[in-house]
N, C-alpha and C. Protein backbone atom coordinates (compact mmCIF):
# COMPACT_ATOMS: atom_id res chain seq x y z
N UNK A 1 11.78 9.23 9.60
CA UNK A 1 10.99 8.04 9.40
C UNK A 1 11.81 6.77 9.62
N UNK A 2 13.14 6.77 9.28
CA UNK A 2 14.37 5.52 9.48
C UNK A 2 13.97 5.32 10.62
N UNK A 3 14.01 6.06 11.90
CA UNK A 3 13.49 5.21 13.45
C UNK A 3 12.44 4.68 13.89
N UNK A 4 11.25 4.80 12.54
CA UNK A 4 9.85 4.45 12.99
C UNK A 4 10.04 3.13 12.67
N UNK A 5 10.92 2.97 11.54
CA UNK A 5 10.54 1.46 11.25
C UNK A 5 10.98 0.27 12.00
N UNK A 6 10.44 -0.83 12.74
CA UNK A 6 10.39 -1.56 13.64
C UNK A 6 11.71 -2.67 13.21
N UNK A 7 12.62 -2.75 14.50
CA UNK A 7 13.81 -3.12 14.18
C UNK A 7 13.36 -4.80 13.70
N UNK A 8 12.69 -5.37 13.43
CA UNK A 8 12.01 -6.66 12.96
C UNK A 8 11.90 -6.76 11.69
N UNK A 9 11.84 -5.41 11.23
CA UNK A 9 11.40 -5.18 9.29
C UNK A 9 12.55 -5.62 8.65
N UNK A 10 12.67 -6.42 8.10
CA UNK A 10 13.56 -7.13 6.77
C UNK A 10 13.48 -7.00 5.14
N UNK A 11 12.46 -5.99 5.45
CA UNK A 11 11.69 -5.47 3.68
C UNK A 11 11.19 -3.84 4.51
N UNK A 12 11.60 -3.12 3.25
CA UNK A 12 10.91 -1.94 3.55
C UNK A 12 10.11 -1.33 1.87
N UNK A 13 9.26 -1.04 1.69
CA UNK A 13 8.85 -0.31 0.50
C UNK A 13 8.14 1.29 0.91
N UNK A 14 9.27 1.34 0.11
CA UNK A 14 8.97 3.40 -0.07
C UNK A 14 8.12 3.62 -0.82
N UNK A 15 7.42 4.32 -0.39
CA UNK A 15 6.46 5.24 -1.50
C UNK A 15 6.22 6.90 -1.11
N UNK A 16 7.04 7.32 -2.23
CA UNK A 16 7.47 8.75 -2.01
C UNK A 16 6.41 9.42 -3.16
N UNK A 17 6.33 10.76 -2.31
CA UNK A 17 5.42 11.74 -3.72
C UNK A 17 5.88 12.95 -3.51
N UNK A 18 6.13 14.00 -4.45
CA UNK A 18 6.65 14.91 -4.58
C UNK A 18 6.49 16.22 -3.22
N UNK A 19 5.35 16.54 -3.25
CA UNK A 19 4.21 17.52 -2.32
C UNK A 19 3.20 16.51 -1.63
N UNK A 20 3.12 17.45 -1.05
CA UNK A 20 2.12 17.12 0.02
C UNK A 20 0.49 17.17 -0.49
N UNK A 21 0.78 17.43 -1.72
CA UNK A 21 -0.56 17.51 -2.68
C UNK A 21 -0.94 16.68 -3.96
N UNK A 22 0.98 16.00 -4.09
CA UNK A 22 0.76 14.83 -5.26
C UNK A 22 -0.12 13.87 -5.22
N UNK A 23 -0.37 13.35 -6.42
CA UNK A 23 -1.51 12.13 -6.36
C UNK A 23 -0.79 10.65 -6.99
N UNK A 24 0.39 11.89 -7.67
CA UNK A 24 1.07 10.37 -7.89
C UNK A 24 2.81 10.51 -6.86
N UNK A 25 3.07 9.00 -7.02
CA UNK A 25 4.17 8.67 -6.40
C UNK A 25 5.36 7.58 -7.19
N UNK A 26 5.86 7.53 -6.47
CA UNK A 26 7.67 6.53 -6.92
C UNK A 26 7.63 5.42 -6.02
N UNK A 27 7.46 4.14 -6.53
CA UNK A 27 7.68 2.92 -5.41
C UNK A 27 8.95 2.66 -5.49
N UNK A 28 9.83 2.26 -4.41
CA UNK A 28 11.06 1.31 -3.88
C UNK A 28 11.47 0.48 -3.35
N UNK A 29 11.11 -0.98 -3.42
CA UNK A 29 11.81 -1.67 -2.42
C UNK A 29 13.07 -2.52 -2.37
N UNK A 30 13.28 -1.84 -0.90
CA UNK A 30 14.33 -2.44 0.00
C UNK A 30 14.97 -3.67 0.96
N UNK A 31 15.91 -4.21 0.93
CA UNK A 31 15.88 -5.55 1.94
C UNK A 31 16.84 -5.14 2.57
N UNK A 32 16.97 -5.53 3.85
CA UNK A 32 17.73 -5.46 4.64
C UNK A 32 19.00 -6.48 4.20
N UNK A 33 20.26 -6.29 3.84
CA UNK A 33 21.14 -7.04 4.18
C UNK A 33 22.02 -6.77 5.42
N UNK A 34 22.45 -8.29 6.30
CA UNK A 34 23.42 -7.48 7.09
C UNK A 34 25.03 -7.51 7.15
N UNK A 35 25.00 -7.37 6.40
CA UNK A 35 25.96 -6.48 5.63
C UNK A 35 26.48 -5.03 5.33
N UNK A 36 25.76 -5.37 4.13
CA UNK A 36 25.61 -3.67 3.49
C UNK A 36 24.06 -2.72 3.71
N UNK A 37 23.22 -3.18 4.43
CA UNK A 37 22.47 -2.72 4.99
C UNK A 37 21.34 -2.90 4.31
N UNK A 38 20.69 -1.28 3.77
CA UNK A 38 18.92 -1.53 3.26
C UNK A 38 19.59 -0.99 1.08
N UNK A 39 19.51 -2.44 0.94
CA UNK A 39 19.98 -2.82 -0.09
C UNK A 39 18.38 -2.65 -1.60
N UNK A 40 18.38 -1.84 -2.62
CA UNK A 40 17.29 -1.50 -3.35
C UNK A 40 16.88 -3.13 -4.09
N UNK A 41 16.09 -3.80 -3.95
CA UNK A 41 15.79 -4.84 -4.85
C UNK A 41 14.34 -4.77 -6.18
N UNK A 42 13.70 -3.85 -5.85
CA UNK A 42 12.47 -3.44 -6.77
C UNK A 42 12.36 -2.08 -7.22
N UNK A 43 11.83 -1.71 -8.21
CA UNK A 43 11.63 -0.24 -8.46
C UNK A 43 12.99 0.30 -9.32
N UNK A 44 12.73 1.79 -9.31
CA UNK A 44 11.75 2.31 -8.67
C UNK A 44 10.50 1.82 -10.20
N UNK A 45 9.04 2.26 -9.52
CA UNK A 45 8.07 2.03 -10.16
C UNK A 45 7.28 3.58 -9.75
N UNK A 46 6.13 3.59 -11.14
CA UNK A 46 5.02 4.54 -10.94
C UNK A 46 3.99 4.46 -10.13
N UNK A 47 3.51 5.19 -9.22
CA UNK A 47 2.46 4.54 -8.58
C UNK A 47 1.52 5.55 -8.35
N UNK A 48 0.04 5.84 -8.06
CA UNK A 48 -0.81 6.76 -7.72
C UNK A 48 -0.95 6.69 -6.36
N UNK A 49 -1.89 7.75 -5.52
CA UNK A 49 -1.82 7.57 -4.23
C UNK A 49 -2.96 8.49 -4.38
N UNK A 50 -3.61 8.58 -2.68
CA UNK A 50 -4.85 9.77 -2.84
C UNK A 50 -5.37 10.91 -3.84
N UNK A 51 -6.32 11.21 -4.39
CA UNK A 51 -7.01 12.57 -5.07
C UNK A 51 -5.62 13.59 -4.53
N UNK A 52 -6.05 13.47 -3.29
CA UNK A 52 -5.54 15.14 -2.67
C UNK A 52 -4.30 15.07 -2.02
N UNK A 53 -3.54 13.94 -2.26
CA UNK A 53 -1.81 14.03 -2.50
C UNK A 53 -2.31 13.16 -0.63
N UNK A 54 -1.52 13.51 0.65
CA UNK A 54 -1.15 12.92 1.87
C UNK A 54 -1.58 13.79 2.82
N UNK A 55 -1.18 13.09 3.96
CA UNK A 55 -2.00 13.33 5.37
C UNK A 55 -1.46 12.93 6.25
N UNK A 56 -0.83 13.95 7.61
CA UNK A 56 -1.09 12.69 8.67
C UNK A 56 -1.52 12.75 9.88
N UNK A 57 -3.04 13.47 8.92
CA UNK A 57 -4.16 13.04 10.20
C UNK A 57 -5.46 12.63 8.82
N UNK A 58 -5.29 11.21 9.04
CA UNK A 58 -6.01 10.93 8.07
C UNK A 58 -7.79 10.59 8.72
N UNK A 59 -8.48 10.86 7.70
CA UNK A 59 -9.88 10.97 8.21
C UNK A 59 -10.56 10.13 6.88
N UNK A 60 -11.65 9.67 7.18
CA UNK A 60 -12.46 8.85 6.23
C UNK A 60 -12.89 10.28 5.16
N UNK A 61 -12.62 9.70 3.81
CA UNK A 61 -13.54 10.24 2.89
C UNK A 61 -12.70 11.88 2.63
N UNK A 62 -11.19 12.04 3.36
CA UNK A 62 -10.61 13.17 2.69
C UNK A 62 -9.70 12.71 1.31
N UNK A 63 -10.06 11.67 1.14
CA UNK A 63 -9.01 11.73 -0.31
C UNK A 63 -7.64 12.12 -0.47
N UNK A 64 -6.97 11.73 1.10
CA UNK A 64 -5.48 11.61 1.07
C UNK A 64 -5.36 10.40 1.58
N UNK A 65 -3.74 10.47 1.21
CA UNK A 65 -3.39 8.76 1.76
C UNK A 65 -2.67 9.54 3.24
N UNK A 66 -2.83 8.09 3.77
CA UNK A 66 -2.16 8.35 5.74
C UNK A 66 -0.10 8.53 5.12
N UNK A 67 -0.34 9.14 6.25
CA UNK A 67 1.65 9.31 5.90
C UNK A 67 2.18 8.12 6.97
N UNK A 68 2.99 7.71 7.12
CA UNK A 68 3.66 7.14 7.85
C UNK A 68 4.45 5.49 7.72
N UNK A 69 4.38 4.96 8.69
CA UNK A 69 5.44 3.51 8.30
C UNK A 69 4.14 2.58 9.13
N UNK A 70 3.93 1.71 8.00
CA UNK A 70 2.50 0.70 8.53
C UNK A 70 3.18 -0.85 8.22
N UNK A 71 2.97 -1.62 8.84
CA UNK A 71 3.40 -3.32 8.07
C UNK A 71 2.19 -3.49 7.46
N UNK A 72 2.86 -4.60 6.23
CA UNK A 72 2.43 -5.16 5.34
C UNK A 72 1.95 -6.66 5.97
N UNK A 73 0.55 -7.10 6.34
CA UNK A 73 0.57 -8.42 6.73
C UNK A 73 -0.42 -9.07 5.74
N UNK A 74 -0.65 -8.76 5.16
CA UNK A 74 -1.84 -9.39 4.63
C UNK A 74 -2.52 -9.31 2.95
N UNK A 75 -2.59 -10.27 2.00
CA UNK A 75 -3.20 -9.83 1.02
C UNK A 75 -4.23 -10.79 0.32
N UNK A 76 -4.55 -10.45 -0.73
CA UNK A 76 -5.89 -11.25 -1.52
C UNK A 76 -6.17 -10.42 -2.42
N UNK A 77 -7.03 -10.62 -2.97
CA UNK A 77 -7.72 -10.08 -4.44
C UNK A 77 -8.82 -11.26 -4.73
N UNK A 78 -8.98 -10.50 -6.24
CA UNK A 78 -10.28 -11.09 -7.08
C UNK A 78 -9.24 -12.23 -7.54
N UNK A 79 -8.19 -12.63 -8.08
CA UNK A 79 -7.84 -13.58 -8.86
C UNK A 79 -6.93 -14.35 -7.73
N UNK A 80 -6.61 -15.71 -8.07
CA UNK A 80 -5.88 -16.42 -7.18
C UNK A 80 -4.41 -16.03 -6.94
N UNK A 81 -4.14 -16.25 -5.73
CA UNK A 81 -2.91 -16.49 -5.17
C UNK A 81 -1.69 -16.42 -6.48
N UNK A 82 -0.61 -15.51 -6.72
CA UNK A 82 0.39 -15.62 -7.90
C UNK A 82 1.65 -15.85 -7.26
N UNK A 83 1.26 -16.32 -5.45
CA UNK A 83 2.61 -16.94 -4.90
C UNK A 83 3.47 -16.21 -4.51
N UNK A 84 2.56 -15.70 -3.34
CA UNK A 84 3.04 -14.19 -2.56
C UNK A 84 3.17 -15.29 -1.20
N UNK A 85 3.75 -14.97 -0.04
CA UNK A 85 4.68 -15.46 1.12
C UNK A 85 4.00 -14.63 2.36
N UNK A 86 2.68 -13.92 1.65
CA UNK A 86 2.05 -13.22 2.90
C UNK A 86 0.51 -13.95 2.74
N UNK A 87 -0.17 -14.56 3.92
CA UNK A 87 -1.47 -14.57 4.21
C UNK A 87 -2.28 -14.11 2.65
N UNK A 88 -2.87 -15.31 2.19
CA UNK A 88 -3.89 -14.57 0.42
C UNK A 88 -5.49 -15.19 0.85
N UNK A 89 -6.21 -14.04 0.58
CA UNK A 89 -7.69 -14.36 0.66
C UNK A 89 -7.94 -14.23 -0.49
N UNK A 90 -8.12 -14.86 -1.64
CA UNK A 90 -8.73 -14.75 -2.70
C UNK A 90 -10.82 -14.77 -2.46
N UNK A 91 -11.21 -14.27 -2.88
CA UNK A 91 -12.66 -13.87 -2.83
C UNK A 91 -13.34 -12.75 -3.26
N UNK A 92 -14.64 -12.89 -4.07
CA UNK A 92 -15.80 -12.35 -5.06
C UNK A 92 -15.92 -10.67 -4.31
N UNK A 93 -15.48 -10.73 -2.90
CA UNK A 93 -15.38 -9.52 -2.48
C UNK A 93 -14.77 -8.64 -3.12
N UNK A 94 -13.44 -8.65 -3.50
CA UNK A 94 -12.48 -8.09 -4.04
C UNK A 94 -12.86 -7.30 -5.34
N UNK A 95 -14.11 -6.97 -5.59
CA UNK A 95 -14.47 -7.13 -7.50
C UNK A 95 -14.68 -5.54 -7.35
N UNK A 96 -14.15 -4.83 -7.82
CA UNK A 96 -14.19 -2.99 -8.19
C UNK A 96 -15.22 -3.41 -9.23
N UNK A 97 -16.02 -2.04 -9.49
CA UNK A 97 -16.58 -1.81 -10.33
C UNK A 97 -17.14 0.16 -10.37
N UNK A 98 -17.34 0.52 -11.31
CA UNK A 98 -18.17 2.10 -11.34
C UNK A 98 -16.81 2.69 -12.07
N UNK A 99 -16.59 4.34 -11.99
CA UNK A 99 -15.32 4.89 -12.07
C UNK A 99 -14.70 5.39 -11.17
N UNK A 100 -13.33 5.86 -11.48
CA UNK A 100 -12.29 6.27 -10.50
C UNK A 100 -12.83 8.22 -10.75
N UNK A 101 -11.45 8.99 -10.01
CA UNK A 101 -11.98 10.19 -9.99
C UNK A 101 -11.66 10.87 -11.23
N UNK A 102 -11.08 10.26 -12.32
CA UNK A 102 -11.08 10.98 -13.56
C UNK A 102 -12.14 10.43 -14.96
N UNK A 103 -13.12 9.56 -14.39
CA UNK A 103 -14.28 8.64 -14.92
C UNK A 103 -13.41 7.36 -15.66
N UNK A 104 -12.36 6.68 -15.06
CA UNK A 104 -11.40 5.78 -15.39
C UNK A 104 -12.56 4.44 -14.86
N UNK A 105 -12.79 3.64 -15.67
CA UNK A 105 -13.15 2.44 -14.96
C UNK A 105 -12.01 1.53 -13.97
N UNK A 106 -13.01 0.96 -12.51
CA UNK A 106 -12.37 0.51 -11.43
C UNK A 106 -11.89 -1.09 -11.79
N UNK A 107 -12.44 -1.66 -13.04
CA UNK A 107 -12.90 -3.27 -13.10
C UNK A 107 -11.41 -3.47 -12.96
N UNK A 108 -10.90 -4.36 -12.20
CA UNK A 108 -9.39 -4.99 -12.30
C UNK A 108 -8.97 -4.25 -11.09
N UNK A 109 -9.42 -3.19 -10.57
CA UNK A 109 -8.38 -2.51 -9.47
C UNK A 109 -8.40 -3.45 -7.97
N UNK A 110 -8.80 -4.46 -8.05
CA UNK A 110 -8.82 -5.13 -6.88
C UNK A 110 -8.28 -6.71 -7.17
N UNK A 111 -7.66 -6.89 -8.45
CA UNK A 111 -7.29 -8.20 -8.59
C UNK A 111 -6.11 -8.82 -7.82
N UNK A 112 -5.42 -8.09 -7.01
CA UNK A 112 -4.23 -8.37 -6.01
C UNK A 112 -4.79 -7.11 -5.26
N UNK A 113 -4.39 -7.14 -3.86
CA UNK A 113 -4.13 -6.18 -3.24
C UNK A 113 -3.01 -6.62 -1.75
N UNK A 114 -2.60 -5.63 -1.69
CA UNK A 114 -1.89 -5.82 -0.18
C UNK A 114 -2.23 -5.07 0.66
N UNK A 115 -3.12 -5.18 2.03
CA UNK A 115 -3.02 -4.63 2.62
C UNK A 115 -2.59 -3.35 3.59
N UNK A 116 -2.56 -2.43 3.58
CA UNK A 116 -1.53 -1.71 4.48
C UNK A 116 -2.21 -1.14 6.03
N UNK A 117 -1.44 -1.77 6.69
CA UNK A 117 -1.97 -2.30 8.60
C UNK A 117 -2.34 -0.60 8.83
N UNK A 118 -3.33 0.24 8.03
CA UNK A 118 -3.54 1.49 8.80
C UNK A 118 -4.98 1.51 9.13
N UNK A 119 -5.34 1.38 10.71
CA UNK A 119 -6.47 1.37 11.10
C UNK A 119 -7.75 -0.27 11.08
N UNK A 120 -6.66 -1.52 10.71
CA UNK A 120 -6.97 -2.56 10.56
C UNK A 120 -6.77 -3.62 11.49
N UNK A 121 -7.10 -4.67 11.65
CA UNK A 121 -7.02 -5.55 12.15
C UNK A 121 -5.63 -7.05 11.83
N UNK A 122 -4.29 -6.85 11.94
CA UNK A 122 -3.32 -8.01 11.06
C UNK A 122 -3.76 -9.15 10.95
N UNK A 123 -3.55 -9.97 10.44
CA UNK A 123 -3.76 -11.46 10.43
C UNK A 123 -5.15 -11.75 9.84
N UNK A 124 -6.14 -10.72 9.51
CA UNK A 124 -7.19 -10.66 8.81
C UNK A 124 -7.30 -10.58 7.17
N UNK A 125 -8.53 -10.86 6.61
CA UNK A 125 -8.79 -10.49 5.00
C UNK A 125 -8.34 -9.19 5.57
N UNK A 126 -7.65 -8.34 4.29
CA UNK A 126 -8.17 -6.98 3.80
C UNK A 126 -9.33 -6.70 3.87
N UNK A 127 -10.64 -7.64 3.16
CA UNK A 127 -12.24 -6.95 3.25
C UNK A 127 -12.04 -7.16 4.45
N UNK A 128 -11.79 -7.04 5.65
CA UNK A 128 -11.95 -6.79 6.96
C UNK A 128 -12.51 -5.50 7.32
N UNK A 129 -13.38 -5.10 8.07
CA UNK A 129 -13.89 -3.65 7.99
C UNK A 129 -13.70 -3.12 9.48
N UNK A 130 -13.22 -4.15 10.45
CA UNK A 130 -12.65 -3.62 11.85
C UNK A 130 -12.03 -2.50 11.61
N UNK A 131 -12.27 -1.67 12.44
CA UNK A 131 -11.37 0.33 12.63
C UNK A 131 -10.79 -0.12 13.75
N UNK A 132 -10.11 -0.21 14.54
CA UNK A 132 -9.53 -0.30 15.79
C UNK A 132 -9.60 1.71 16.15
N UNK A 133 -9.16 2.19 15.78
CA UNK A 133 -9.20 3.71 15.68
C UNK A 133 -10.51 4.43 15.44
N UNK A 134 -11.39 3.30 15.09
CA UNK A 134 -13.04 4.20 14.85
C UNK A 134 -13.05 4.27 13.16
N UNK A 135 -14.87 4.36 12.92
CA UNK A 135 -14.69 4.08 11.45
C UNK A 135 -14.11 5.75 10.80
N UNK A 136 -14.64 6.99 11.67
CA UNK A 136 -14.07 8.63 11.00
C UNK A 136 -12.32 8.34 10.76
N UNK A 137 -11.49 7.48 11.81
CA UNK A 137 -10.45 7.56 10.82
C UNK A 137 -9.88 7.17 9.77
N UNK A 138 -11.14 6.47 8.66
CA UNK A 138 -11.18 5.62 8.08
C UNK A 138 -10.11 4.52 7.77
N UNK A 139 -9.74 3.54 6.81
CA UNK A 139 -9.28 2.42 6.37
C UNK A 139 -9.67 1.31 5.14
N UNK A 140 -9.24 0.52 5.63
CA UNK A 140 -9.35 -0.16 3.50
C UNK A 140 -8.50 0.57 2.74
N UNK A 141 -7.19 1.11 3.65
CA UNK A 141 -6.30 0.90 2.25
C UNK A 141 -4.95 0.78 1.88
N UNK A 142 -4.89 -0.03 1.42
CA UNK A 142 -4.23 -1.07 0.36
C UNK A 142 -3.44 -0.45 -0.35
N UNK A 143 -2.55 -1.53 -1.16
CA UNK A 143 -1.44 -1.29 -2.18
C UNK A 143 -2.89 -1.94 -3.53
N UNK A 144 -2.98 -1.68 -4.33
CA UNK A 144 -3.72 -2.22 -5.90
C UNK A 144 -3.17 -2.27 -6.86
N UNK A 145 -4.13 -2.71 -7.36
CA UNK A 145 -3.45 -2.54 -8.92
C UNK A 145 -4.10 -1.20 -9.60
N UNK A 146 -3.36 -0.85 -10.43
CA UNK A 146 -3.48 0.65 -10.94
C UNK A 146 -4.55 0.92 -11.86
N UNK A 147 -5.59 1.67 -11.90
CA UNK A 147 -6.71 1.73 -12.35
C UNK A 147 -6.61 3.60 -13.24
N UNK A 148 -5.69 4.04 -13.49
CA UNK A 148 -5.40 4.95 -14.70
C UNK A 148 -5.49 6.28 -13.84
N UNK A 149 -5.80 6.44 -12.63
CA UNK A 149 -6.41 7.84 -11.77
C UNK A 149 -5.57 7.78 -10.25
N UNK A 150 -5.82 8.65 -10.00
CA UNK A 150 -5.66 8.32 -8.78
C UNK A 150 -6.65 7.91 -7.46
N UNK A 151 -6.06 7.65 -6.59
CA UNK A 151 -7.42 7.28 -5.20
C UNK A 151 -8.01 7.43 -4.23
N UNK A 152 -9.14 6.90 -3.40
CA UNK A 152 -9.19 7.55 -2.36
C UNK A 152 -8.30 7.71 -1.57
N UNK A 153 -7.43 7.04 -1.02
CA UNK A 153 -6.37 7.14 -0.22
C UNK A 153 -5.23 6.01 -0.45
N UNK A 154 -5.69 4.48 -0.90
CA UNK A 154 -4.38 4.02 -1.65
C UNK A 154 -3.33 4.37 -1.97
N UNK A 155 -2.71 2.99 -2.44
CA UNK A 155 -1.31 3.03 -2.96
C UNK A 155 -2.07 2.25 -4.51
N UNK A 156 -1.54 3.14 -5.77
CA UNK A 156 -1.92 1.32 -6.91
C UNK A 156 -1.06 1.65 -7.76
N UNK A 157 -0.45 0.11 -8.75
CA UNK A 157 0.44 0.09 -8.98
C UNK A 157 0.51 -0.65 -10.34
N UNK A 158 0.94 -0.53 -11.31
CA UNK A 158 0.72 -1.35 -12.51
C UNK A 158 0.41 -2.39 -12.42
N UNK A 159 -0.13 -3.55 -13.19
CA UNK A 159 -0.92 -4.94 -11.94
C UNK A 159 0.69 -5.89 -12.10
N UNK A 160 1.75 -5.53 -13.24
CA UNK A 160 3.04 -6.38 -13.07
C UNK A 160 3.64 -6.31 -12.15
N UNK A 161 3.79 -4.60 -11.47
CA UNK A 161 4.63 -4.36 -10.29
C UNK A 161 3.78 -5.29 -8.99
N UNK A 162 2.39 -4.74 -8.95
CA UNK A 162 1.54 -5.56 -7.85
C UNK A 162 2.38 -7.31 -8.09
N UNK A 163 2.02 -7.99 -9.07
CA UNK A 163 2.65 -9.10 -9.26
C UNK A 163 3.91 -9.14 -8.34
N UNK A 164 4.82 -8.87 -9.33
CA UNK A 164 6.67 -8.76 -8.55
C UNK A 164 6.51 -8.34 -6.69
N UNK A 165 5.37 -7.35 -7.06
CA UNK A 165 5.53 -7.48 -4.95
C UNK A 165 5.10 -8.40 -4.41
N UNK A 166 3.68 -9.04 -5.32
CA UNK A 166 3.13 -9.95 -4.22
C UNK A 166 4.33 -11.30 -4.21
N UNK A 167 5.40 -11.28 -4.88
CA UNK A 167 5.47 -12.74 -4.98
C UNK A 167 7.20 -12.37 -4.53
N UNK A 168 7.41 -11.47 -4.05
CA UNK A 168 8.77 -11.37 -3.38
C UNK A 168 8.70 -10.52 -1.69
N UNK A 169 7.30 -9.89 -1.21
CA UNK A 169 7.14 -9.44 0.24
C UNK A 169 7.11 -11.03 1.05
N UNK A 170 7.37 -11.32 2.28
CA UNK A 170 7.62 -12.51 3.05
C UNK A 170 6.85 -11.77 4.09
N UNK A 171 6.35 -12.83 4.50
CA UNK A 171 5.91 -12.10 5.86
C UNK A 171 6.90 -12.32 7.12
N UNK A 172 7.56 -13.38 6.91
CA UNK A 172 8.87 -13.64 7.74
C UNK A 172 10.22 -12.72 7.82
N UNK A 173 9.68 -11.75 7.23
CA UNK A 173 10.67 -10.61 6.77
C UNK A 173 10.32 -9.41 7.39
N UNK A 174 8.92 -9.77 7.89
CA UNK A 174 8.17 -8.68 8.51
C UNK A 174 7.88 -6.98 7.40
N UNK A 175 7.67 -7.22 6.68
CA UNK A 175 7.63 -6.10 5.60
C UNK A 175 6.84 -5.07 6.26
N UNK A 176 7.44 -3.88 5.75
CA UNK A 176 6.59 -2.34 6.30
C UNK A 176 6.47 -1.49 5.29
N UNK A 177 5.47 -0.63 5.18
CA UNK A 177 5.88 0.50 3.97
C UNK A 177 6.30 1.76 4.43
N UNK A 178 6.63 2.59 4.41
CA UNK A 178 7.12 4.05 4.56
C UNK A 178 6.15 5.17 3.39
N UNK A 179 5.13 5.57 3.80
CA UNK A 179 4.92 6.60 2.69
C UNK A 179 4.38 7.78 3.08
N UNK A 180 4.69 8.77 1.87
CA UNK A 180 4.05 10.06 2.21
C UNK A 180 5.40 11.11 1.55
N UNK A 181 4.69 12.46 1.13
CA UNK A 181 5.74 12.98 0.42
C UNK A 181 7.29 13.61 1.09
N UNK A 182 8.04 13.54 0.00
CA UNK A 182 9.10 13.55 0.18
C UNK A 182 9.57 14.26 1.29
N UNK A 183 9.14 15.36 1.78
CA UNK A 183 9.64 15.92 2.75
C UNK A 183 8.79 15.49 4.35
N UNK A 184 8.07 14.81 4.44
CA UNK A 184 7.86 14.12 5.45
C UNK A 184 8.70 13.51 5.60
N UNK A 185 9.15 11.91 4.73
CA UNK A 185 9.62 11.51 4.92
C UNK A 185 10.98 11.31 5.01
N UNK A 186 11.86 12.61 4.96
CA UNK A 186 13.44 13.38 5.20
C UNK A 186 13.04 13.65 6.82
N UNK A 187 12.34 14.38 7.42
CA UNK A 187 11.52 14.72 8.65
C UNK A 187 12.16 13.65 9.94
């Protein structure tokens, strides 16, 4: 996965999960120094990820998350801007509601989100619903905030960690994520 990531990335965040069947995961992020290289500045943190652990042939509506290395361009939520350095759409769109897959209520799981560029359009809202890939390979998904379960295919994350990312990813840094379980991403 170290060669996928685009020699432009100045931030990298890991998100590792045990199997290929976990639902939860370990966040990490990384900065490039040049120097001493990809230097740890966040984490690690708890994080959930798809029902049915990863994928990487991801399809709408299987309840894994996509495996691979996607940039981070874009975010927003239900609540305002907390002074993140990437593109923020704050808007009424953003509002979860019903339950998650363990009957966890959704209310709050959309109050930050970050984007993750799989099957999307960059430089757009997140509610963006463009597939470039078609809507069967589905998309919409995001880093969140953590709603007690795990997800359809997301990343979510305690809403403090969401905080600390939104307000230290740059987009001038070109940020990417890396995820999918551990032995993919050794691969």
């Amino acid at each position: 996965m170290l060669a996928r990531i685009p020699a432009t990335a100045r931030q990298v965040l890991m998100v590792t999960g045990r199997t290929a069947d976990s639902n939860e995961a370990r966040v990490m992020l990384y900065q490039l120094d040049p120097g001493a290289g990809w230097v740890p500045v966040a984490g690690p943190w708890p994080a959930r990820n798809g029902l049915r652990g990863w994928t990487d042939d991801h399809d709408e509506n299987d309840l894994r998350t996509p495996i691979g290395v996607f940039p981070l361009s874009d975010a927003g939520g239900l609540l305002p801007d907390p002074g993140t350095r990437l593109p923020y759409d704050q808007d009424e769109g953003f509002t979860a509601s019903g339950a998650g897959h363990l009957g966890e209520p959704l209310d709050g799981a959309f109050d930050y989100v970050i984007a993750i560029d799989y099957n999307r359009v960059p430089g757009n809202s997140p509610l963006d619903e463009t597939r470039p890939l078609g809507d069967s390979e589905g998309g919409g998904v995001w880093l969140h905030v953590d709603h007690g379960g795990p997800t359809n295919a997301c990343v979510s994350l305690d809403k403090a960690y969401m905080l600390a990312l939104l307000r230290v990813l740059d987009a001038a840094r070109h940020p990417v994520v890396v995820m999918g379980p551990q032995a993919a991403l050794r691969a």
